[in-house]
Protein backbone atom coordinates (compact mmCIF):
# COMPACT_ATOMS: atom_id res chain seq x y z
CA UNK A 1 -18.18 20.12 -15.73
CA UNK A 2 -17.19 19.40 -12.48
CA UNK A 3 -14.26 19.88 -10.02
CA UNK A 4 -11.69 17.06 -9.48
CA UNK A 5 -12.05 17.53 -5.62
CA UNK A 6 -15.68 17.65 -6.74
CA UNK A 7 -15.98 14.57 -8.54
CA UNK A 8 -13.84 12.49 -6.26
CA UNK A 9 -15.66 13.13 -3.01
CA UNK A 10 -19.05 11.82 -5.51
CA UNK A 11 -16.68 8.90 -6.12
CA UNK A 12 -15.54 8.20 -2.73
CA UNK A 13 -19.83 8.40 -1.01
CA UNK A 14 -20.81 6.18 -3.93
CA UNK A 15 -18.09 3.57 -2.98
CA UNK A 16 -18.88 1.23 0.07
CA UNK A 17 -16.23 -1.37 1.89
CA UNK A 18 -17.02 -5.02 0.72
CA UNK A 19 -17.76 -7.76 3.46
CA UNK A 20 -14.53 -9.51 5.11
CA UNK A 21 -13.27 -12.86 4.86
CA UNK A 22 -10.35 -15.10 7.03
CA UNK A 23 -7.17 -15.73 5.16
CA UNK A 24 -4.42 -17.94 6.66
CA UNK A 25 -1.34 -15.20 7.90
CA UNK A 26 0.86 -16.02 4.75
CA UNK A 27 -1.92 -14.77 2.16
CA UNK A 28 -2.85 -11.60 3.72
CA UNK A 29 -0.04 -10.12 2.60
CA UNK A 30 -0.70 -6.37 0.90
CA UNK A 31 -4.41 -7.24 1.84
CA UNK A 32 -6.17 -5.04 3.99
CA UNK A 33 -7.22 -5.53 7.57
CA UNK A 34 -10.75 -5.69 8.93
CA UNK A 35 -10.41 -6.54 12.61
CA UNK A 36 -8.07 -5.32 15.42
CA UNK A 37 -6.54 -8.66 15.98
CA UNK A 38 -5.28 -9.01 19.85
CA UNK A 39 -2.20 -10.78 21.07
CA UNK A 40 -2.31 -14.57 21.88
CA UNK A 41 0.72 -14.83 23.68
CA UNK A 42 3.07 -12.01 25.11
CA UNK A 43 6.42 -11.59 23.27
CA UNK A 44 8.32 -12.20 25.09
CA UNK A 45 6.70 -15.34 26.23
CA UNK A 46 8.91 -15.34 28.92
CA UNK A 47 12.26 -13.38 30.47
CA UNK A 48 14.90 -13.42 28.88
CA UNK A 49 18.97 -12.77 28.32
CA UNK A 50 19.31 -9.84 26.00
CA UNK A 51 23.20 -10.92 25.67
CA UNK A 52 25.44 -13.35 26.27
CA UNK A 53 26.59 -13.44 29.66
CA UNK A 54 26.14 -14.85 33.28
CA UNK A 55 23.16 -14.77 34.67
CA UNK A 56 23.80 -13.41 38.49
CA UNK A 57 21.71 -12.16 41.91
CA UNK A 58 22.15 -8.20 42.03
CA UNK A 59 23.15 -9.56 45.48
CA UNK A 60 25.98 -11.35 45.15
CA UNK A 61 27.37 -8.57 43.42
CA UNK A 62 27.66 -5.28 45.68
CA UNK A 63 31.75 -5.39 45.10
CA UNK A 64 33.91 -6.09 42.46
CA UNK A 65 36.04 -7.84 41.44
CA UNK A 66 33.53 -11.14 43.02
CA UNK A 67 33.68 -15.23 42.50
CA UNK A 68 30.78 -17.03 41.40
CA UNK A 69 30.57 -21.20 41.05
CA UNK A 70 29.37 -21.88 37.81
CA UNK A 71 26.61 -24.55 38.07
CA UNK A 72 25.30 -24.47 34.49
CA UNK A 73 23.73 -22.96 31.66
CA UNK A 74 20.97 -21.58 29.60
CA UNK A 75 20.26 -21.59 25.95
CA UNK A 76 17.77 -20.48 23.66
CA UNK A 77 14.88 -23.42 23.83
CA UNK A 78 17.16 -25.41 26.78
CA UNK A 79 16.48 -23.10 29.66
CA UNK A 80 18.38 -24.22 33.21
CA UNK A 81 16.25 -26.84 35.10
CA UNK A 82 17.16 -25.24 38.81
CA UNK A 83 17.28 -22.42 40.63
CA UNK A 84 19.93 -20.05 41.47
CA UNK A 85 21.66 -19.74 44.95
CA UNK A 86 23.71 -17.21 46.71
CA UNK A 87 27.25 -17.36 45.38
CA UNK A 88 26.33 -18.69 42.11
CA UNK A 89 26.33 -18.33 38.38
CA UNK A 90 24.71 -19.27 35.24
CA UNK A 91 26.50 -19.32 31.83
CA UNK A 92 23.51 -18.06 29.36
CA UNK A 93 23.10 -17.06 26.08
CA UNK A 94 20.79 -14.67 24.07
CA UNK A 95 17.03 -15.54 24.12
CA UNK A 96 17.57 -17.83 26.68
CA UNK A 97 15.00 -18.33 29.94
CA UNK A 98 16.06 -16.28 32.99
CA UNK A 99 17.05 -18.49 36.00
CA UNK A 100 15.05 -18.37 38.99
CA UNK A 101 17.05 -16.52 41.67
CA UNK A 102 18.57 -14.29 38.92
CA UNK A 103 17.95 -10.79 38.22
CA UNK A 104 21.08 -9.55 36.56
CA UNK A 105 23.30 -10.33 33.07
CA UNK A 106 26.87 -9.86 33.58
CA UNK A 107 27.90 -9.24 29.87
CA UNK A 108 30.95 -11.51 28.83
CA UNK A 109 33.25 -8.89 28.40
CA UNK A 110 33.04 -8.13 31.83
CA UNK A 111 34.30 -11.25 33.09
CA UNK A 112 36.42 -13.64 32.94
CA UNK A 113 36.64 -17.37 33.47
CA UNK A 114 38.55 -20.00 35.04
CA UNK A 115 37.47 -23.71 35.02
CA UNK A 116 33.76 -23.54 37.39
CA UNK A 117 34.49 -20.22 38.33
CA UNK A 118 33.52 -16.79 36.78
CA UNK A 119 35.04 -13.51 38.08
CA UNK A 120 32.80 -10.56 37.76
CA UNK A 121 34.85 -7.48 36.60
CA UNK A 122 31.93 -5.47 36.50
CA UNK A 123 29.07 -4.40 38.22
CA UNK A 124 25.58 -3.48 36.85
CA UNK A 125 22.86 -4.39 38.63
CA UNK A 126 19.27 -5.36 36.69
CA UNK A 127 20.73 -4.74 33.33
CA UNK A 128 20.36 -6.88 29.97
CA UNK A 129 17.44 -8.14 30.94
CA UNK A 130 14.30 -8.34 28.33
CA UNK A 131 11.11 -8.96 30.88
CA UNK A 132 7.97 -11.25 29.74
CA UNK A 133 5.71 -8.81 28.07
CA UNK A 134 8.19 -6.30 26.70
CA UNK A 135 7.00 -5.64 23.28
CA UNK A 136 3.26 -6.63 24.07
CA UNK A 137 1.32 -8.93 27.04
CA UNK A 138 -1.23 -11.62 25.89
CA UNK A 139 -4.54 -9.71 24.57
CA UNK A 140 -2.89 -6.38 23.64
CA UNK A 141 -4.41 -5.13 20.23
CA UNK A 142 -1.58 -5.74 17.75
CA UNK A 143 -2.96 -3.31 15.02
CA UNK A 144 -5.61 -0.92 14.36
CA UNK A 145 -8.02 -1.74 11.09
CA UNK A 146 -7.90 -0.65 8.52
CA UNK A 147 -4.28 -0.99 7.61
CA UNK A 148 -2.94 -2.74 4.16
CA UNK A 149 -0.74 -5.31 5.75
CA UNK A 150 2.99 -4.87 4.73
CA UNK A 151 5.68 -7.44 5.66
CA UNK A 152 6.76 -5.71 9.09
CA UNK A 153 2.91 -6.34 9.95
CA UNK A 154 3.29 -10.13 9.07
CA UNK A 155 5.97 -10.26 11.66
CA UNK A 156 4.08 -8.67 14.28
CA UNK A 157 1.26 -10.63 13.47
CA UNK A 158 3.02 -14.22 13.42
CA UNK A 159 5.19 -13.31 16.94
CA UNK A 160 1.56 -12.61 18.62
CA UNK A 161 0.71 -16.07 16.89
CA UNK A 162 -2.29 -15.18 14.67
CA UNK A 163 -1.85 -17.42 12.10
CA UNK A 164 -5.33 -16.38 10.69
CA UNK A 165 -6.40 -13.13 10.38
CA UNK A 166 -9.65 -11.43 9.01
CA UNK A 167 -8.89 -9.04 5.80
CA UNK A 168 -11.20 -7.25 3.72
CA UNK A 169 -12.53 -9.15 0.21
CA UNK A 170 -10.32 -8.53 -2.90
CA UNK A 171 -12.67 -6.11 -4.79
CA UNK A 172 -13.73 -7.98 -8.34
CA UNK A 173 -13.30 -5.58 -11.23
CA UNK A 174 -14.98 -5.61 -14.86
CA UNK A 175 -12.27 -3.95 -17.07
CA UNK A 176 -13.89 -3.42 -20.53
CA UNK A 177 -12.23 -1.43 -23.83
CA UNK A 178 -14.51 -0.28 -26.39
CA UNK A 179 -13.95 0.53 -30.16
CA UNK A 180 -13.86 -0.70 -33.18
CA UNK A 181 -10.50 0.43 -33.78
CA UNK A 182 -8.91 -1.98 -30.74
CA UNK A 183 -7.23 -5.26 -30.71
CA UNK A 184 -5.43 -6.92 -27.80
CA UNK A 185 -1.66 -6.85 -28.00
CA UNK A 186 -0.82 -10.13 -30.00
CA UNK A 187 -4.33 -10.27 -31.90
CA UNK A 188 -4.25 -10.01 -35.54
CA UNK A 189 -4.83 -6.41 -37.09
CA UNK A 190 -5.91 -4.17 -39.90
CA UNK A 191 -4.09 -1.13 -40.94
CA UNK A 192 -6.67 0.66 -39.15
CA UNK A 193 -6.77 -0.47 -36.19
CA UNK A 194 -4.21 -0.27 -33.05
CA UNK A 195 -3.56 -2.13 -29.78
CA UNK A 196 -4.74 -1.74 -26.48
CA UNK A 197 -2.57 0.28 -23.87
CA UNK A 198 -5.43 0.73 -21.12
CA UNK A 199 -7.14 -3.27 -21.18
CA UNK A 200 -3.69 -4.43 -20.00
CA UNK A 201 -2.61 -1.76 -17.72
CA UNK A 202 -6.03 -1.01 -16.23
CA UNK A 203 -5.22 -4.87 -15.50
CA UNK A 204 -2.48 -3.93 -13.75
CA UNK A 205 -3.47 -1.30 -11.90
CA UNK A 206 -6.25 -3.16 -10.41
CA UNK A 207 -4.18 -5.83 -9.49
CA UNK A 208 -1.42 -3.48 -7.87
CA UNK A 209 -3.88 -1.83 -5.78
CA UNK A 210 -5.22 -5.43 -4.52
CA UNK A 211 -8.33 -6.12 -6.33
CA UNK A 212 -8.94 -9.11 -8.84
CA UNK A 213 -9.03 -7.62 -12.89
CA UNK A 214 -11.77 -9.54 -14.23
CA UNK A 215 -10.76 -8.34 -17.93
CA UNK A 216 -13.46 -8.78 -20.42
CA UNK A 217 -11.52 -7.76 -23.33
CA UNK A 218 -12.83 -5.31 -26.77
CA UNK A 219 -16.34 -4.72 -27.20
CA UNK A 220 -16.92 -3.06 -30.42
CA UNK A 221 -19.30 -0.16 -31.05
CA UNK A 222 -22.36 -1.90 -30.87
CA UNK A 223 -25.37 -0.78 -29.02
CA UNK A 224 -26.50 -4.40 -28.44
CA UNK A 225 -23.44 -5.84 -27.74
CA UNK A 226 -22.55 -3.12 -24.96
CA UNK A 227 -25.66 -4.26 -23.18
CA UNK A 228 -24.83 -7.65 -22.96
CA UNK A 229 -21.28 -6.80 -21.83
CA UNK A 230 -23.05 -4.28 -19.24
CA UNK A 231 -25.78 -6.93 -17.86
CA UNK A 232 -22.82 -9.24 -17.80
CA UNK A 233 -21.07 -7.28 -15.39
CA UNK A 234 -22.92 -6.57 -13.24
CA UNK A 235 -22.14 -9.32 -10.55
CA UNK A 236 -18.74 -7.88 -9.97
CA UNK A 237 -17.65 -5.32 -7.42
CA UNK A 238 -16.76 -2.43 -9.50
CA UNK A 239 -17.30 -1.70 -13.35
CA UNK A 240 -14.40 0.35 -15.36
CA UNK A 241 -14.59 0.93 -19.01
CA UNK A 242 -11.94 3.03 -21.22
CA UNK A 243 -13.26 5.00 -24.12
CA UNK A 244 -17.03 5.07 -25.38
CA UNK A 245 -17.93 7.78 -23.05
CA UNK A 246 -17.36 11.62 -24.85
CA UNK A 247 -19.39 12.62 -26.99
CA UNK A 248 -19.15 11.62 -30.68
CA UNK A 249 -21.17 9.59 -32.97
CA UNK A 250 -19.30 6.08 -32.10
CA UNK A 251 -19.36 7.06 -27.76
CA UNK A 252 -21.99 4.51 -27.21
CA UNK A 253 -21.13 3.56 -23.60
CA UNK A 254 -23.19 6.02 -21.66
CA UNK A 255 -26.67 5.08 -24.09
CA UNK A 256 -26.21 1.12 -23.98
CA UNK A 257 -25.44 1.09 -20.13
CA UNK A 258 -28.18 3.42 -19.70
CA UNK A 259 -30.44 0.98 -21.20
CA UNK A 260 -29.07 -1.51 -18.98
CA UNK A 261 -30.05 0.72 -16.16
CA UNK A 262 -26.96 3.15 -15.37
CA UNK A 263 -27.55 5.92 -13.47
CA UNK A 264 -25.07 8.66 -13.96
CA UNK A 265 -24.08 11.01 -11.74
CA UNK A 266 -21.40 13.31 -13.37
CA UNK A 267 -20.19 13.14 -16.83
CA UNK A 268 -17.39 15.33 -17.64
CA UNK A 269 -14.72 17.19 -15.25
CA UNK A 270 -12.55 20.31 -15.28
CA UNK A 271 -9.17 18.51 -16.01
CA UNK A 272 -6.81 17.43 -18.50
CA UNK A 273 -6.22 15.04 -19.48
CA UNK A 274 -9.47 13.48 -18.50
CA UNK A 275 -12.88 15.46 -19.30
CA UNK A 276 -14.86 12.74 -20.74
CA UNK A 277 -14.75 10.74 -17.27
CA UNK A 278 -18.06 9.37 -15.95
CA UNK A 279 -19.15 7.49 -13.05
CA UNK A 280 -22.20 5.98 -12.16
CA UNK A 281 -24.08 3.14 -10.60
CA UNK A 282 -25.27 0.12 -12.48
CA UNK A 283 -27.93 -1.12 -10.00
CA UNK A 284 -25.86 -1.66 -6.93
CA UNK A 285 -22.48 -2.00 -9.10
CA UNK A 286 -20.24 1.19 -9.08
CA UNK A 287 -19.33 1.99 -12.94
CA UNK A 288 -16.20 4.39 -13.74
CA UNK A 289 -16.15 5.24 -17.47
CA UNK A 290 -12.77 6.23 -18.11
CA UNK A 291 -11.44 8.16 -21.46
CA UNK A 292 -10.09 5.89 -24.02
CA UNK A 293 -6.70 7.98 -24.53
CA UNK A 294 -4.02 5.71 -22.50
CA UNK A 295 -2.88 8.97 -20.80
CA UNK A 296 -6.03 9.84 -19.45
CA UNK A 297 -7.23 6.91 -18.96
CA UNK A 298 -4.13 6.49 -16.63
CA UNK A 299 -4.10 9.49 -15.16
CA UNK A 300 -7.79 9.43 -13.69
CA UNK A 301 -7.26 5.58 -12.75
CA UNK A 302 -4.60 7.16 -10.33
CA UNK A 303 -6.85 9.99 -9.32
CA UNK A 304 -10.14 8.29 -9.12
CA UNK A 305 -10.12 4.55 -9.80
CA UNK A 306 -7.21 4.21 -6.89
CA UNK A 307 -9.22 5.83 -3.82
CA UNK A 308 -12.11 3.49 -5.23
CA UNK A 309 -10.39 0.43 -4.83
CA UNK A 310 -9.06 1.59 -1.83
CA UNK A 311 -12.41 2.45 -0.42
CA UNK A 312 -13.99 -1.01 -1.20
CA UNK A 313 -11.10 -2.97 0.73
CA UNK A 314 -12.20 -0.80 3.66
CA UNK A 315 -9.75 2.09 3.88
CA UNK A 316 -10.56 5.51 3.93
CA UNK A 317 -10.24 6.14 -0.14
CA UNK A 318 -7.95 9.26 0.48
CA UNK A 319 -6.10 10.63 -2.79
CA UNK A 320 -2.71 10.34 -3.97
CA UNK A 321 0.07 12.03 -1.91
CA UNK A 322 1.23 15.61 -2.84
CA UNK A 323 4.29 17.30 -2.35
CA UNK A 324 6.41 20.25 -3.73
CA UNK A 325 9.23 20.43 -6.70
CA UNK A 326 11.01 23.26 -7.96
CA UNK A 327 10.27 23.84 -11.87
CA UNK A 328 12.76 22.63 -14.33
CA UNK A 329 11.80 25.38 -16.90
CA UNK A 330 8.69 27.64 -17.95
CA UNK A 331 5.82 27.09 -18.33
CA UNK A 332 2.43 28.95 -19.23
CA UNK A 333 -0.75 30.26 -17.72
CA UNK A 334 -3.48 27.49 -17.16
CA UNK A 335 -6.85 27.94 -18.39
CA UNK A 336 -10.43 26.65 -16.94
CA UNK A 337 -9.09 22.82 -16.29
CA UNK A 338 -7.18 21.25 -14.03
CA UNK A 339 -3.87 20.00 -15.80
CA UNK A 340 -1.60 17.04 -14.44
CA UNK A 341 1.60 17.84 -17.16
CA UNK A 342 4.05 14.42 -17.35
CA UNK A 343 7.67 15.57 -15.65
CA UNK A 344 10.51 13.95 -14.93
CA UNK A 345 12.06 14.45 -11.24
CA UNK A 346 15.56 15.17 -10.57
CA UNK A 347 17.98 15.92 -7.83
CA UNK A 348 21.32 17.89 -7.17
CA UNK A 349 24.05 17.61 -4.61
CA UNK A 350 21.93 19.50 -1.78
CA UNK A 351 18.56 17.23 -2.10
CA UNK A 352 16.47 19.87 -4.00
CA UNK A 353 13.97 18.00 -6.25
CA UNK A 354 13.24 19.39 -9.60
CA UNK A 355 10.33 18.56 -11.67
CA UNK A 356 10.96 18.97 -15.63
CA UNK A 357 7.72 19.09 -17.80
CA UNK A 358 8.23 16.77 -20.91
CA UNK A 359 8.40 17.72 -24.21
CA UNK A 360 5.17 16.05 -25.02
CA UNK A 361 1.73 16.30 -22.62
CA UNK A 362 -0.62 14.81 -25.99
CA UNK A 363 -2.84 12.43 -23.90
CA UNK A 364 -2.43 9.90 -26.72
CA UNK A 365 1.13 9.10 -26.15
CA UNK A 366 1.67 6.94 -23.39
CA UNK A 367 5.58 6.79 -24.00
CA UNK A 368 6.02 10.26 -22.45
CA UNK A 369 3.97 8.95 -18.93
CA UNK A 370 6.13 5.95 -19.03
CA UNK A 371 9.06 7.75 -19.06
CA UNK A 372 7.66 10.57 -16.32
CA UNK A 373 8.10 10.24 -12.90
CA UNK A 374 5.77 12.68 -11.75
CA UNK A 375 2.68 14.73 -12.80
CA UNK A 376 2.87 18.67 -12.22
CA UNK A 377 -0.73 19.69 -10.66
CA UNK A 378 -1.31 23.08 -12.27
CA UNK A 379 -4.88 24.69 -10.62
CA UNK A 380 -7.73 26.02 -12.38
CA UNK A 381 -6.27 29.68 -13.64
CA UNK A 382 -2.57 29.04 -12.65
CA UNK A 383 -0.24 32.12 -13.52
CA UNK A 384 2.71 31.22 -16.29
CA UNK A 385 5.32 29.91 -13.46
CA UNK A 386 9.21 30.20 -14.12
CA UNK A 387 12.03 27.94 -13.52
CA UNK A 388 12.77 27.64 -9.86
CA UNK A 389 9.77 28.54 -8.88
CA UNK A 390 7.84 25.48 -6.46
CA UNK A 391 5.08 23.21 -7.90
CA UNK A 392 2.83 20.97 -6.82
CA UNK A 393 4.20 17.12 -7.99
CA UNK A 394 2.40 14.09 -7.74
CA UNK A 395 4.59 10.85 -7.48
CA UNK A 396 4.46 8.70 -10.22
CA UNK A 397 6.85 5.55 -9.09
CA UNK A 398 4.83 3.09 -6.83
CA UNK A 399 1.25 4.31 -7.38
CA UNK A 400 0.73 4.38 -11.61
């Protein structure tokens, strides 16, 4: 067996970025970026009023209080025609051009006004003023690739008008169950058989971490028929199966995609739940063989099939986030694997988060991780650790 760090640095060298495509701006949303796209315009695209006000000359105002002729205005998208003179005004509004001849905004609080005239109440000179270029000047690299593009990013994007943009392709992915014992929720069933937790949420995952779940449904235990679904497969991005790969009489996965040319490079790791993982390369198709129990089949699709995904759309493939809880109650000395132990996070009045283990860590029943918010990380040989004491937590809500 092999270390998680182990086998996820395997995982993350055997993984390469796919090739990039041009989406128009409204579709690359949560996609991620492949180009540093520059600027097409400066924002602003010209100087402007940052209030609402009267546009002045910083000249006419040395003294206070001081009477301006009011000769017209500017709005937002109706900017004034003219220029300013000495001893003049411009009523002007919020977004709205900068006059020539004007290099102040007199707030309108700080005057007050009486038919064509404006008295200036106040005096500061330059201020108010939002100058061409401000936020970023025509050619100025907008963002840095690779980034998954969030909303904020759309509005940067859209104000340097890129209204196409060049994103990484949406990694295809094979999801495939195996057993004779599954059916798809819905499909009719024996009294020995059960429905599938990981087809649909492997789905799911796929799809919340931006690639396209190409689901292929139940393949049963059969040598032959594995094969087919293997050779099958191969013409998308990434291969994941659940169950099939430990090793008992009916784990057929690793022989039949063997056969179809799989070449393995770790089967088993040091954690639980999750031993029976395997990964591999089916010709040039990365395969992840993940166990069939829905908790660890979940667990390692967070640890494993997440920085995958995340590698082939071009980012760096960098594990889940960890960060520190206090223990909710005891728990015991860990053994020779790596255990991720379902928890539920709380809080009290001073912002201390607490991590409870559940009741139940069985890696067959998924109702205990859907009711967890977190996953204690307890390291090889861990001493028994006491209530209060800190742990490390990885987040649940968001990522799984």
């Amino acid at each position: 067996m092999i270390s998680v760090q182990e086998a996820q640095s395997i995982i993350r060298a055997g993984v390469n970025p796919l090739g990039a495509e041009t989406v128009a701006l409204p579709n690359a949303l949560h996609r991620v970026l492949a180009e540093d796209p520059a600027a097409r315009i400066a924002h602003p695209a010209y100087t402007v009023s940052a209030m609402d006000g009267y546009a002045v000359s910083s000249k006419d105002i040395t003294s206070s209080p001081k009477a301006l002729l009011v000769i017209g205005e500017s709005a937002a998208g109706h900017p004034y025609p003219g220029a300013l003179e000495s001893g003049q005004a411009i009523r002007i509004f919020t977004g709205a051009h900068l006059p020539v001849g004007a290099d102040t905004i007199v707030i309108q609080e700080d005057t007050d006004r009486e038919g064509d005239t404006v008295i200036i109440k106040e005096i500061e000179s330059g201020r108010h003023i939002r100058p061409m270029g401000q936020d970023f000047r025509r050619g100025d690299t907008l963002l840095m690739s690779p980034v998954r593009i969030q909303p904020r990013h759309i509005g940067l994007l859209s104000a340097g008008d890129r209204p196409w943009i060049k994103v990484y392709r949406r990694p295809r992915v094979a999801i495939l169950s195996t057993g004779d014992e599954i059916v798809l929720p819905g499909e009719p069933r024996t009294a020995n058989q059960i429905v599938s937790a990981n087809g649909p949420a492997l789905s799911a995952f796929v799809k919340q971490k931006g690639g396209d779940p190409v689901h292929l449904g139940v393949v049963k235990d059969d040598e032959s028929a594995l094969i087919a679904i293997a050779n099958a497969a191969k013409n998308c991005d990434l291969i994941v199966t659940s169950g099939g790969v430990s090793v008992g009489d009916y784990d057929l996965v690793r022989k039949a995609f063997g056969q179809a040319g799989l070449d393995v490079s770790f089967h088993k790791i040091a954690m639980r739940p999750g031993k029976p993982l395997m990964f591999g390369h089916l010709e040039d198709t990365p395969m992840l063989g993940l166990p069939g129990n829905p908790v660890s089949a979940l667990v390692c699709a967070l640890l494993f099939l997440g920085p995958a995904l995340d590698r082939l759309q071009g980012l760096p493939g960098n594990t889940p986030a960890i960060t520190l809880a206090e223990l909710g109650s005891d728990i015991k000395a860990n053994g020779d694997r790596e255990d991720y132990m379902r928890a539920v996070l709380s809080s009290n009045r001073n912002g201390t988060i607490t991590a409870t283990p559940s009741f139940a860590q069985d890696s067959s029943m998924i109702g205990a991780l859907a009711n967890s918010s977190a996953l204690i990380i307890r390291p090889i040989g861990s001493t028994a650790a006491r209530t209060g004491d800190l742990v490390q937590v990885l987040l649940l809500d968001g990522l799984l």
